[in-house]
Each structure stands twice: as C-alpha cells, then as structure tokens.
N, C-alpha and C. Protein backbone atom coordinates (compact mmCIF):
# COMPACT_ATOMS: atom_id res chain seq x y z
N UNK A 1 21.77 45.55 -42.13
CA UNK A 1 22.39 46.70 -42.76
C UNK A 1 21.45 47.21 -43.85
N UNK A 2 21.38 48.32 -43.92
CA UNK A 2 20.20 48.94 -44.53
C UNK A 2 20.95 49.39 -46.05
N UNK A 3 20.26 49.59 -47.45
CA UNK A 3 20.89 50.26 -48.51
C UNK A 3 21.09 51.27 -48.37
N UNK A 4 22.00 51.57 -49.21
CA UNK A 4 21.92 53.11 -49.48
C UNK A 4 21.06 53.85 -50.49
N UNK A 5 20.26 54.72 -50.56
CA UNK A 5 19.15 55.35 -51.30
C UNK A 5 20.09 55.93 -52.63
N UNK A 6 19.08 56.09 -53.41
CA UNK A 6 19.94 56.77 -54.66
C UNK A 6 19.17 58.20 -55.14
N UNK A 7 19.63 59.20 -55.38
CA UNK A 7 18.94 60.40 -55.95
C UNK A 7 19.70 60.38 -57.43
N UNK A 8 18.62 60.75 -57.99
CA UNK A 8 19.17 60.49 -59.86
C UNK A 8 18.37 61.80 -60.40
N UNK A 9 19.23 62.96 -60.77
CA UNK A 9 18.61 64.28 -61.42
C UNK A 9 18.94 63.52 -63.03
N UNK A 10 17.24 64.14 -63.63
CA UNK A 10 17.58 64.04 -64.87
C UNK A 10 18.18 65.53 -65.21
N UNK A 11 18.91 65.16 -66.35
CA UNK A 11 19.47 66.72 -67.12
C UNK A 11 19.55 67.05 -68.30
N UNK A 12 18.92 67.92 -68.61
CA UNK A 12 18.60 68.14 -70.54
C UNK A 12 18.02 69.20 -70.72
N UNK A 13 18.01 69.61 -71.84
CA UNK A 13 16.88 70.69 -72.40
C UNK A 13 15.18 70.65 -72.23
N UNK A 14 14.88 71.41 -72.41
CA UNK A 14 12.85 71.10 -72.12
C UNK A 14 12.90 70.47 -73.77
N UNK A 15 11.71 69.51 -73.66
CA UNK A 15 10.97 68.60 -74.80
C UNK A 15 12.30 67.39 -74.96
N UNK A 16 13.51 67.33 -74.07
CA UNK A 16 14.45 66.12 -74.55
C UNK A 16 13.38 64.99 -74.09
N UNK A 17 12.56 64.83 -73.46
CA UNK A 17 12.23 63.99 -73.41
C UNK A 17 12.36 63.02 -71.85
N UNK A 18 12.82 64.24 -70.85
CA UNK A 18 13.70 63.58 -69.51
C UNK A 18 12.29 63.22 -68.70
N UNK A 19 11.11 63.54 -68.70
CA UNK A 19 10.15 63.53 -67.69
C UNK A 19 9.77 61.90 -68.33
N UNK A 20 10.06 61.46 -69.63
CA UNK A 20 9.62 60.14 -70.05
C UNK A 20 10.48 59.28 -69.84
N UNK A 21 11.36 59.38 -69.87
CA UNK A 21 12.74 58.38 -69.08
C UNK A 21 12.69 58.44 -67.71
N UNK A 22 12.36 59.90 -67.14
CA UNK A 22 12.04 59.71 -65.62
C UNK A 22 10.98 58.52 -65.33
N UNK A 23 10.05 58.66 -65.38
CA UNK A 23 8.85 57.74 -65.44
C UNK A 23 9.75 56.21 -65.68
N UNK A 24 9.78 56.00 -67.28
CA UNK A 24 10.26 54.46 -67.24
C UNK A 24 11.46 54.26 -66.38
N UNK A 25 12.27 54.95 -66.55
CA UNK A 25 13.06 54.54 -64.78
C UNK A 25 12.54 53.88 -63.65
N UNK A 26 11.96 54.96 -63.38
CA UNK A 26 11.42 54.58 -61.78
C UNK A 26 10.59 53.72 -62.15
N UNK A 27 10.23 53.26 -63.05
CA UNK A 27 9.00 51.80 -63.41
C UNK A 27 10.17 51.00 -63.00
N UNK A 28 11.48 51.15 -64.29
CA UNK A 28 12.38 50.01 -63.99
C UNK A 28 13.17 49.68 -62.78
N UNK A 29 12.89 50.73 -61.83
CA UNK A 29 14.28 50.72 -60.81
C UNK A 29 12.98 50.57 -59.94
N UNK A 30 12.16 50.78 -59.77
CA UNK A 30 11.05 51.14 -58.40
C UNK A 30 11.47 52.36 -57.66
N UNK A 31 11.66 53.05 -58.68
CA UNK A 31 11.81 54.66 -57.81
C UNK A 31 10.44 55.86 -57.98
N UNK A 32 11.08 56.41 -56.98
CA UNK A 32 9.80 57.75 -56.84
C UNK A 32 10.21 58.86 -57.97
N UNK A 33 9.93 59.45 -58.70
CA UNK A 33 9.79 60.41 -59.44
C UNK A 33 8.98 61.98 -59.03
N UNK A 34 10.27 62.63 -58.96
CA UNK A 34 10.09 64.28 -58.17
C UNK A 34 9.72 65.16 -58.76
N UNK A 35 9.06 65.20 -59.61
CA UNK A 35 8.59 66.33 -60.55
C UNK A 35 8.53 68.08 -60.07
N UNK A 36 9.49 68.84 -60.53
CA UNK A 36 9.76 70.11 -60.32
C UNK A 36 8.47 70.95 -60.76
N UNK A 37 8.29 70.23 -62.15
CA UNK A 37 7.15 70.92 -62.81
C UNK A 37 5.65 70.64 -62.07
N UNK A 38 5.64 69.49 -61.64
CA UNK A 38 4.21 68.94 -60.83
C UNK A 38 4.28 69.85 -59.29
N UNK A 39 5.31 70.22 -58.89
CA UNK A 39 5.53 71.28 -57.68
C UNK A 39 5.09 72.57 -58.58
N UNK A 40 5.46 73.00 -59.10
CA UNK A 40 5.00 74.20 -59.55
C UNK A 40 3.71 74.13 -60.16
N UNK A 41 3.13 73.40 -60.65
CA UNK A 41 1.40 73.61 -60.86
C UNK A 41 0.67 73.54 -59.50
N UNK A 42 1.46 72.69 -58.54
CA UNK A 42 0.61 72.76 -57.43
C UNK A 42 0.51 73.93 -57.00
N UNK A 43 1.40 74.79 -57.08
CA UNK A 43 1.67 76.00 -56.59
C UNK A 43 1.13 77.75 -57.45
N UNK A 44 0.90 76.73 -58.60
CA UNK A 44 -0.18 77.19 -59.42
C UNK A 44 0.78 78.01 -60.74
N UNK A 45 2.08 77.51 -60.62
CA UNK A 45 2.72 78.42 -61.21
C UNK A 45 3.18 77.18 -62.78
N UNK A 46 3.33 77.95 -63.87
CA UNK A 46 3.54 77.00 -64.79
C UNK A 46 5.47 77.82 -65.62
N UNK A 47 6.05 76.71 -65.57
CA UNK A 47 7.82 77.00 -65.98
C UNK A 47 7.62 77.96 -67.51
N UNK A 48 7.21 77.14 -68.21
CA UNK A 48 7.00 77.65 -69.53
C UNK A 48 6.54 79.16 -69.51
N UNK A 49 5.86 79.41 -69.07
CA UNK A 49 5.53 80.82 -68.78
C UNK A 49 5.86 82.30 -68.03
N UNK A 50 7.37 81.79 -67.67
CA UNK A 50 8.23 82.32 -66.82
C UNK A 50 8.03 82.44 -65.51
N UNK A 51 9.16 81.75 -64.77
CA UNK A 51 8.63 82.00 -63.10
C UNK A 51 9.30 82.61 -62.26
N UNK A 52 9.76 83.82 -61.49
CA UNK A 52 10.36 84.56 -61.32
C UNK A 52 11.64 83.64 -60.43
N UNK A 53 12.39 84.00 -60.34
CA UNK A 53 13.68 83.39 -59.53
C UNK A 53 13.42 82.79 -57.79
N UNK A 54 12.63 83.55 -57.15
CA UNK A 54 12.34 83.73 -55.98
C UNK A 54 11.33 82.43 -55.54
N UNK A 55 10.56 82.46 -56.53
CA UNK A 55 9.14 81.49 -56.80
C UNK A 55 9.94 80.21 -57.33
N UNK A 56 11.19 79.74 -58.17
CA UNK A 56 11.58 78.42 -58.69
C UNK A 56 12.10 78.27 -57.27
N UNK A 57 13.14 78.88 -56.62
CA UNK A 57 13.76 78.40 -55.17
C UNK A 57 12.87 77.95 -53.84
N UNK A 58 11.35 78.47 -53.70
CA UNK A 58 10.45 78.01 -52.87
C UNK A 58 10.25 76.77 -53.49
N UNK A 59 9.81 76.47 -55.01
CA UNK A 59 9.82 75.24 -55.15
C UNK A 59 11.23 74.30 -55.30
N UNK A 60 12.02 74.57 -55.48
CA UNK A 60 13.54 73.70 -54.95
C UNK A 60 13.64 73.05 -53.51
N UNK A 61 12.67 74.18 -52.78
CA UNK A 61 12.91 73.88 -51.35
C UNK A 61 12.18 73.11 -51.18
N UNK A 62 10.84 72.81 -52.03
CA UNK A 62 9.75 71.71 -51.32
C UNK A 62 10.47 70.87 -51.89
N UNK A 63 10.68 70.81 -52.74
CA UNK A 63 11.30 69.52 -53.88
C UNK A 63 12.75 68.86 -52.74
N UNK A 64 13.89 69.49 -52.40
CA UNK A 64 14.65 69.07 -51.08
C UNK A 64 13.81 68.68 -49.80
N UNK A 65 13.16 69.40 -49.63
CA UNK A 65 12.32 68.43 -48.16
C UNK A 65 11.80 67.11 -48.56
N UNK A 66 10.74 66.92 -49.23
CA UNK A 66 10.21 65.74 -50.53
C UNK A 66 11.23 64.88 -50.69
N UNK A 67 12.37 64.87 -51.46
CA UNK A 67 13.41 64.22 -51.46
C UNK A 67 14.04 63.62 -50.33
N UNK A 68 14.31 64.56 -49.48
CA UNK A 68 15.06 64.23 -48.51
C UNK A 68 14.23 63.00 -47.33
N UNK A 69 12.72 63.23 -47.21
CA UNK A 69 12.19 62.37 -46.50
C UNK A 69 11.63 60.79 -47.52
N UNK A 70 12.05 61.06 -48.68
CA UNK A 70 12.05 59.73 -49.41
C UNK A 70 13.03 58.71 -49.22
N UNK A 71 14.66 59.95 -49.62
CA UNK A 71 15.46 59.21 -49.16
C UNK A 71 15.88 58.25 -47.87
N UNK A 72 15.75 59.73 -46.63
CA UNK A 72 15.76 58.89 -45.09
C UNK A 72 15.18 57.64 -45.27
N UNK A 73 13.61 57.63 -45.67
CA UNK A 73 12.96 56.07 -45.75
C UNK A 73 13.70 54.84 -46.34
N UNK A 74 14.68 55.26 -47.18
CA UNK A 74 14.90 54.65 -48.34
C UNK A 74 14.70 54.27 -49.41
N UNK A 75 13.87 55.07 -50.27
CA UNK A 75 13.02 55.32 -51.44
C UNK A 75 14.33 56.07 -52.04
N UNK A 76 14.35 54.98 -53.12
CA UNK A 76 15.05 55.75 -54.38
C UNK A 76 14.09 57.29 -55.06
N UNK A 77 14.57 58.22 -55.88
CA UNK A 77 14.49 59.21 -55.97
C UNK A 77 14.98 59.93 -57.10
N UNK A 78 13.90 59.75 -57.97
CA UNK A 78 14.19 60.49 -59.47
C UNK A 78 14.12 62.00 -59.86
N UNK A 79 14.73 62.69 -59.54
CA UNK A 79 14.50 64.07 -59.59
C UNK A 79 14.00 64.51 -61.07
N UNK A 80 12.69 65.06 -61.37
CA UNK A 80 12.83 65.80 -62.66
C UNK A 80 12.68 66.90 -63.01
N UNK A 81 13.90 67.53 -63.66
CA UNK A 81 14.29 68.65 -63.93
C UNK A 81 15.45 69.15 -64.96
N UNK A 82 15.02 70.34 -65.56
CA UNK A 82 16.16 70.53 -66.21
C UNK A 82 17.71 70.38 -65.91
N UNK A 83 17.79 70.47 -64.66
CA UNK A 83 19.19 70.25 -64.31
C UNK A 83 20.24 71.32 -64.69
N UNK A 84 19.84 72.07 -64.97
CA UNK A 84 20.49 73.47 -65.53
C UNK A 84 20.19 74.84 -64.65
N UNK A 85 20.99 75.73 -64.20
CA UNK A 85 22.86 75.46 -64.35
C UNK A 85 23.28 74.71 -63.77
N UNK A 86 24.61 74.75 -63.82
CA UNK A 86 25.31 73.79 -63.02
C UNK A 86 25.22 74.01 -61.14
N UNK A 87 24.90 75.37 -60.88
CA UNK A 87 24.68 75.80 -59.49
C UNK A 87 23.76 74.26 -59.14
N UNK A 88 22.58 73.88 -59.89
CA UNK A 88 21.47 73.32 -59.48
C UNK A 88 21.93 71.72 -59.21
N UNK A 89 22.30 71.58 -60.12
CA UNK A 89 23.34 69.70 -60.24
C UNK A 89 24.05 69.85 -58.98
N UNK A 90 25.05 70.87 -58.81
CA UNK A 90 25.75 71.01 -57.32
C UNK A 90 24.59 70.60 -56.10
N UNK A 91 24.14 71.58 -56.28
CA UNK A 91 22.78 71.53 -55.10
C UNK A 91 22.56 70.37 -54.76
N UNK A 92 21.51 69.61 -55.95
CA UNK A 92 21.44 67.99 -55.60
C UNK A 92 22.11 67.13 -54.92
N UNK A 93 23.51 67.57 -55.77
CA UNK A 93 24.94 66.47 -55.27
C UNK A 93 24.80 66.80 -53.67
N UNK A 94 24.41 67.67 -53.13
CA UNK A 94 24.41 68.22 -51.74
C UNK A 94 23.54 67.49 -51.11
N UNK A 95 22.45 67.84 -51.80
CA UNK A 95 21.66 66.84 -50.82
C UNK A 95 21.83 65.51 -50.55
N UNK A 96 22.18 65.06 -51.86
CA UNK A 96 22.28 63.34 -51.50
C UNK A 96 23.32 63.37 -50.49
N UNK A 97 24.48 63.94 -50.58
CA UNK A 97 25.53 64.30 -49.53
C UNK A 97 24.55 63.79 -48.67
N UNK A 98 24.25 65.07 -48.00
CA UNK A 98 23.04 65.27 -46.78
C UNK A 98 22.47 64.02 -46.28
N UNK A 99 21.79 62.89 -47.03
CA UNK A 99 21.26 62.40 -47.18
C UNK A 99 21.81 61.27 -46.92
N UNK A 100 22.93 61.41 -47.03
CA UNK A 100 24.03 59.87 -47.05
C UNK A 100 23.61 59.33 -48.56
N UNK A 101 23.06 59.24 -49.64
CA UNK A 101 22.69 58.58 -50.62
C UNK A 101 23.54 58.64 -51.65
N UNK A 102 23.45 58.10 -52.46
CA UNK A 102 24.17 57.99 -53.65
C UNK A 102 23.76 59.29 -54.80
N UNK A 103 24.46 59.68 -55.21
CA UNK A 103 23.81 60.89 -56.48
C UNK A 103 24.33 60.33 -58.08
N UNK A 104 23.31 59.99 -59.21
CA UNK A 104 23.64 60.17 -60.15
C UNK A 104 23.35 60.90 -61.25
N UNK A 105 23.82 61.61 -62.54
CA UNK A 105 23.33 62.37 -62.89
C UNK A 105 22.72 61.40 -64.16
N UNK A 106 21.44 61.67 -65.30
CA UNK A 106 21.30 61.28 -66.83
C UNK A 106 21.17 62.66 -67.03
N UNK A 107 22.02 62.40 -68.23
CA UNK A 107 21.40 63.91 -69.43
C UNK A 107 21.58 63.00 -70.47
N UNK A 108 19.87 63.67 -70.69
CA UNK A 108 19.68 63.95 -72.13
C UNK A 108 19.61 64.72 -72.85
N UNK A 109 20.59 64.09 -74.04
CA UNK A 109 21.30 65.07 -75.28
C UNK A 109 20.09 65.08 -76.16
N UNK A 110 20.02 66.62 -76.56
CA UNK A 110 19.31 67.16 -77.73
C UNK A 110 19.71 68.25 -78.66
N UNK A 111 20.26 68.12 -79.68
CA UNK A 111 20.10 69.64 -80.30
C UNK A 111 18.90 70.56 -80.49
N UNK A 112 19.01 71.75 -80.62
CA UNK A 112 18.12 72.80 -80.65
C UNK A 112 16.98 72.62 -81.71
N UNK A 113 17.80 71.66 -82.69
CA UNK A 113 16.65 71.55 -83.83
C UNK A 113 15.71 70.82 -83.66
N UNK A 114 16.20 69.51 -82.98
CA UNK A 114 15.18 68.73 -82.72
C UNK A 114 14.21 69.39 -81.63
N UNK A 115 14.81 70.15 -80.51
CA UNK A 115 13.67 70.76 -79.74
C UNK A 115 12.71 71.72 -79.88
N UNK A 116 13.42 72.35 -81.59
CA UNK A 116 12.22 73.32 -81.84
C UNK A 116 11.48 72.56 -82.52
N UNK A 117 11.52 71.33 -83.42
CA UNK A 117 10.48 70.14 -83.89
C UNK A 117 9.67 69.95 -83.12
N UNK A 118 10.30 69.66 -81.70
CA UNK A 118 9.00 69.17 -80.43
C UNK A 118 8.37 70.27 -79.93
N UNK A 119 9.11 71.32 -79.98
CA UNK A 119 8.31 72.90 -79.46
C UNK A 119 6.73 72.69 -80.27
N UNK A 120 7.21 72.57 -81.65
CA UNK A 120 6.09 73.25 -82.62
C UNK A 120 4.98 72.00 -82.49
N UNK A 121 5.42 70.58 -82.71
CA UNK A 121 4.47 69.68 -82.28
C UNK A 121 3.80 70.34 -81.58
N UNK A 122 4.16 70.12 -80.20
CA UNK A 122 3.48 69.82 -78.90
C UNK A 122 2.72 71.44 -79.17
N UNK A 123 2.68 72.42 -79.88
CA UNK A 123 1.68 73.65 -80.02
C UNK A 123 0.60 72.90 -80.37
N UNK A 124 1.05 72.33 -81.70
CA UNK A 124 -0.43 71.78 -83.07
C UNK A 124 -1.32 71.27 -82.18
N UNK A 125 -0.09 69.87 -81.34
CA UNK A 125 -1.15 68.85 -80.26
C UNK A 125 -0.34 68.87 -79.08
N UNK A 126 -0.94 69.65 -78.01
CA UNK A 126 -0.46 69.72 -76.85
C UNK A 126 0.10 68.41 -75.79
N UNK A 127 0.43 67.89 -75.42
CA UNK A 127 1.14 67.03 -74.40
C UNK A 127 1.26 67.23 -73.45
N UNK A 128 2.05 68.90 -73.23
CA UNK A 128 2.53 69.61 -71.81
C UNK A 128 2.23 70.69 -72.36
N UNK A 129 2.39 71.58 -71.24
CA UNK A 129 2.12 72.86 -70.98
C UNK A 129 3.09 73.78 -71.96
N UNK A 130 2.99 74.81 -72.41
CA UNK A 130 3.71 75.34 -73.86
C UNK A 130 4.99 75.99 -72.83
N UNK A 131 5.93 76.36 -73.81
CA UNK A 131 7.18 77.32 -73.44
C UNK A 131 6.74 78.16 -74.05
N UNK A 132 7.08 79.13 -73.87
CA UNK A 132 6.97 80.63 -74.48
C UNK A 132 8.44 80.86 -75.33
N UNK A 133 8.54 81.19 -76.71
CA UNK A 133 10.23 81.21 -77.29
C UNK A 133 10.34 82.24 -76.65
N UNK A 134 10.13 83.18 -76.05
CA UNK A 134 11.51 84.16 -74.91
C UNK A 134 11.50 83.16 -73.40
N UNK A 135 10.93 82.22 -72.84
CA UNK A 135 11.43 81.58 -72.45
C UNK A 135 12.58 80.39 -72.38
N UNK A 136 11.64 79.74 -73.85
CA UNK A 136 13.10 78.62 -74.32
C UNK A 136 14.34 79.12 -74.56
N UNK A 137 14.43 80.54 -74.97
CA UNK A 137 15.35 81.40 -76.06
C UNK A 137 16.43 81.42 -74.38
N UNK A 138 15.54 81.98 -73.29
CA UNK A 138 16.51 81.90 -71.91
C UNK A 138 16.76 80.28 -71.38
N UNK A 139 16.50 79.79 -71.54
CA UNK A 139 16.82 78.69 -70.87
C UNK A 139 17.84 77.89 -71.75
N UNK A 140 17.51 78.30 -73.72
CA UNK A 140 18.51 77.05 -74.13
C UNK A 140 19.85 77.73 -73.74
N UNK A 141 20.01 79.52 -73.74
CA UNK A 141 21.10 80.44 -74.04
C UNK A 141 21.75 80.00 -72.33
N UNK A 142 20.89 79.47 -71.44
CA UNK A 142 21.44 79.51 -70.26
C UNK A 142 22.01 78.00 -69.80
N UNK A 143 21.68 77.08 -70.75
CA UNK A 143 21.84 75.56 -70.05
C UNK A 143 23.35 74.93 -70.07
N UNK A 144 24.00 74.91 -69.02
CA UNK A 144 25.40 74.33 -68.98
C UNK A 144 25.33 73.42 -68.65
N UNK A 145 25.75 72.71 -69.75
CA UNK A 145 26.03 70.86 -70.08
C UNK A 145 26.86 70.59 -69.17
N UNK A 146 26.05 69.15 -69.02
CA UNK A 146 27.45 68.34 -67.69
C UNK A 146 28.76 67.58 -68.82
N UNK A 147 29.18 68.25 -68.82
CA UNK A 147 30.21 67.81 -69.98
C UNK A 147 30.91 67.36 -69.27
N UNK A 148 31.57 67.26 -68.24
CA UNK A 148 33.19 67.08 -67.08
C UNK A 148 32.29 66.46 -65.82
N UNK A 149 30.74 66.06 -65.59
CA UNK A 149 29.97 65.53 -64.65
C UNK A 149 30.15 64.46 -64.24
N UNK A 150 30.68 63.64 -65.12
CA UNK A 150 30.22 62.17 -64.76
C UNK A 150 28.64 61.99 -65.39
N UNK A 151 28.46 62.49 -66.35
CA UNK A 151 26.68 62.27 -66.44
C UNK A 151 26.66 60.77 -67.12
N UNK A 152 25.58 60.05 -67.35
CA UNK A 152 25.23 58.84 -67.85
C UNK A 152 24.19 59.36 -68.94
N UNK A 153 24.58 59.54 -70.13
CA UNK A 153 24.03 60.44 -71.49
C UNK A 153 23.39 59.58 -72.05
N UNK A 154 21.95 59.83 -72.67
CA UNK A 154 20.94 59.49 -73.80
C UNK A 154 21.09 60.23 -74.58
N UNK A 155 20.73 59.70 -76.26
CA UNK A 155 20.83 60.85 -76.80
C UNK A 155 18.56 60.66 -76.78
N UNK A 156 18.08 62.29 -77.15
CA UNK A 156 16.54 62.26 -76.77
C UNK A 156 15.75 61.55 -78.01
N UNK A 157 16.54 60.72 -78.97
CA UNK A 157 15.64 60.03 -79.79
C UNK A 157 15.44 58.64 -79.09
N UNK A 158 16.29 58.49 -78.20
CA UNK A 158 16.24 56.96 -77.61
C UNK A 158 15.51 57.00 -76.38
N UNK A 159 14.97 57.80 -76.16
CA UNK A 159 14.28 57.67 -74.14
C UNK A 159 13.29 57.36 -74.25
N UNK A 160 12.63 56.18 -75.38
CA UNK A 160 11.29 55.44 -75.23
C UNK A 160 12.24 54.14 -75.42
N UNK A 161 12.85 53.89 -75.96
CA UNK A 161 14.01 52.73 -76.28
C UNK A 161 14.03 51.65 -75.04
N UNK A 162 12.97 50.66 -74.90
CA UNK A 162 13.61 49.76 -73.74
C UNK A 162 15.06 49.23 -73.59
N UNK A 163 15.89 49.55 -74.43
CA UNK A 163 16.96 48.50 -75.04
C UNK A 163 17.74 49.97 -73.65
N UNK A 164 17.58 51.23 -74.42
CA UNK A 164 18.55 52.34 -73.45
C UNK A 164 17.89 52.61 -72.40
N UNK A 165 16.28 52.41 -72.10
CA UNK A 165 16.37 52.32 -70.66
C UNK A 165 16.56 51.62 -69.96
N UNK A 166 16.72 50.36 -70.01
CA UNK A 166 17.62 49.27 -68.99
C UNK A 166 18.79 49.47 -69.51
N UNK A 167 20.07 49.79 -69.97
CA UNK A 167 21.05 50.45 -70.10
C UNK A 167 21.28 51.31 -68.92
N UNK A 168 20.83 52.12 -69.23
CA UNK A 168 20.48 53.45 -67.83
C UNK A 168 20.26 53.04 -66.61
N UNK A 169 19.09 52.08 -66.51
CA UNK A 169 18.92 51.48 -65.32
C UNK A 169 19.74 50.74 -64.33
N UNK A 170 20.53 49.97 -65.26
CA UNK A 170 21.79 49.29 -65.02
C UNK A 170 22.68 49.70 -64.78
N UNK A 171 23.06 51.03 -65.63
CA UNK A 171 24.17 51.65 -64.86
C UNK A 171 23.90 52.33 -63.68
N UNK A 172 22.63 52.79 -63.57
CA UNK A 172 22.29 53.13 -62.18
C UNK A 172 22.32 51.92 -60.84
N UNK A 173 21.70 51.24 -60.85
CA UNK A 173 21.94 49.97 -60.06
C UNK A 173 23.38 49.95 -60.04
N UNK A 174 24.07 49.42 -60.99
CA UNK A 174 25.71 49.38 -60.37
C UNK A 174 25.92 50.66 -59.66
N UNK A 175 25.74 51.47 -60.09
CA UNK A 175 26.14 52.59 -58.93
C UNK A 175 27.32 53.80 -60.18
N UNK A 176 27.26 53.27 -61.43
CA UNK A 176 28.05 53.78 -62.43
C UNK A 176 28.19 55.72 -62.05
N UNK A 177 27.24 56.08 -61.52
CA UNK A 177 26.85 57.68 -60.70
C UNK A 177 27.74 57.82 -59.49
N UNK A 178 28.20 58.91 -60.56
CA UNK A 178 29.71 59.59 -59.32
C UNK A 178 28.63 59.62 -57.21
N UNK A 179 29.21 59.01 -56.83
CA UNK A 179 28.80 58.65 -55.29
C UNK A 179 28.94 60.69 -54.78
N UNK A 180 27.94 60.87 -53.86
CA UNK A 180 27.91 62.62 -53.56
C UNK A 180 28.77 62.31 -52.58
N UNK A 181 29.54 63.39 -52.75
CA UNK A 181 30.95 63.64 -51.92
C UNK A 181 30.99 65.13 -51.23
C-alpha cells in the first residue's frame, strides 16, 4: 500500500519569510519545494515588478503540472507562494483533490510594519529581488487571510526557529492539514 503524498501551500505576505520555512520544511519533511517565483525567473519574468494576470496563470499552470507529477510519484510537495487570494488556496486544494493527496495550508503571520522593515532592508542589502511599493501597496490591499482555513500559522519572527519548524513539521506529518475534499 502506497502513502499518500502531501501538497503544503505556504501563505503570507511577501518578506514573511515563507520561501525560508519552505526550504527548512522540506529539509525536515524530505519534501520538494515549488517555487512560483523560481517559475517566473525562468520565464524571465520577476513578481516584484508586476506581472500581468495572463503571464502569473501560465506560470500556475507549470507550477500544477510540476506538482502534480511529483505528487503521482509520491514526492511530498511544498508549494511556494503567496497564497493569496483565496481563489488560489482553492485551486491548490483542487489539485491535491486531483491528485488524491493530502492538502495543507502554513501561513505566515506578519504585520505591515514588520514587512515594510524587511522591504527597506532587503533595498540597503538585497537578498531577493525588490517589490516595487505600487506593487506591495496591490498585493498587501489584496491578500485574504485564511482566517476560517484550517491554516497551521507562524507568526514571521519565528520561521528560522527550529523549535517552530518541527512544530510545523509535525503537524504536517500527523496530517493536522484539512485532507482536499
């Protein structure tokens, strides 16, 4: 009898910190990590800099094929992404559907203040690729929290925290992630 695969969208604001919990995850769980943003540089296109609607859904679609042939294998499956709107969390939940796999959600919690702290950092000394503030300005005005999700919440000062990422991990392993229905 074979497992069942797990798909795990991270969900948060840009700079919470979700692409670094993605990573130690999948260290801790032995999962693959789906990078939305690493699809879109391939594609030559960068988020921060606005990407037209048409151009994020071609990359959704590689990102679902990608996924979907991880899962079949049975490769767990870290999705990273804002996770915002809620249209997009649905989506996922679909695929794992699809997929027969398990879906869980993490968000990580940030207020605005702390993300304009990391905005302005990451200008002085770069890390990632910049947001543009009429980008962030659309994305924070647009991001609907999984408040009623079932999400498994960090808050973004803790997602280097070994103590909360095996927390996380654990609740993922149990399966604590609403099962896609």
């Amino acid at each position: 009898m074979s497992r069942t695969a797990n798909l795990t969208l991270m969900c948060g604001l840009s700079f919470s910190g979700k692409s670094t919990l993605a990573r130690l995850l999948a260290h801790e769980l032995r999962a693959m990590v789906l990078s939305l943003d690493d699809i879109n540089e391939e594609r030559g296109l960068y988020g921060g800099q606005g990407i037209p609607g048409e151009e994020w859904g071609k990359t959704l679609r590689i990102a679902e094929e990608r996924a979907g042939a991880q899962l079949r294998a049975g490769t767990d499956v870290i999705v990273d992404d804002t996770g915002s709107p809620r249209f997009v969390r649905d989506h996922w939940r679909d695929v794992a559907s699809r997929e027969k796999a398990r879906f869980s959600l993490v968000w990580v919690q940030m207020d605005t203040a702390l993300q304009q702290k990391r905005l302005r950092q990451n200008r002085c000394v770069p890390v990632r690729n910049d947001v543009t503030d009429e980008v962030m300005a659309d994305h924070v005005s647009g991001f609907e929290p999984p408040t009623e999700e079932g999400a498994i919440a960090i808050d973004a000062r803790d997602v280097r925290d070994p103590r909360h990422v095996r927390r996380i991990a654990d609740e993922l392993r149990r399966g604590d992630g609403r099962p896609a229905s």
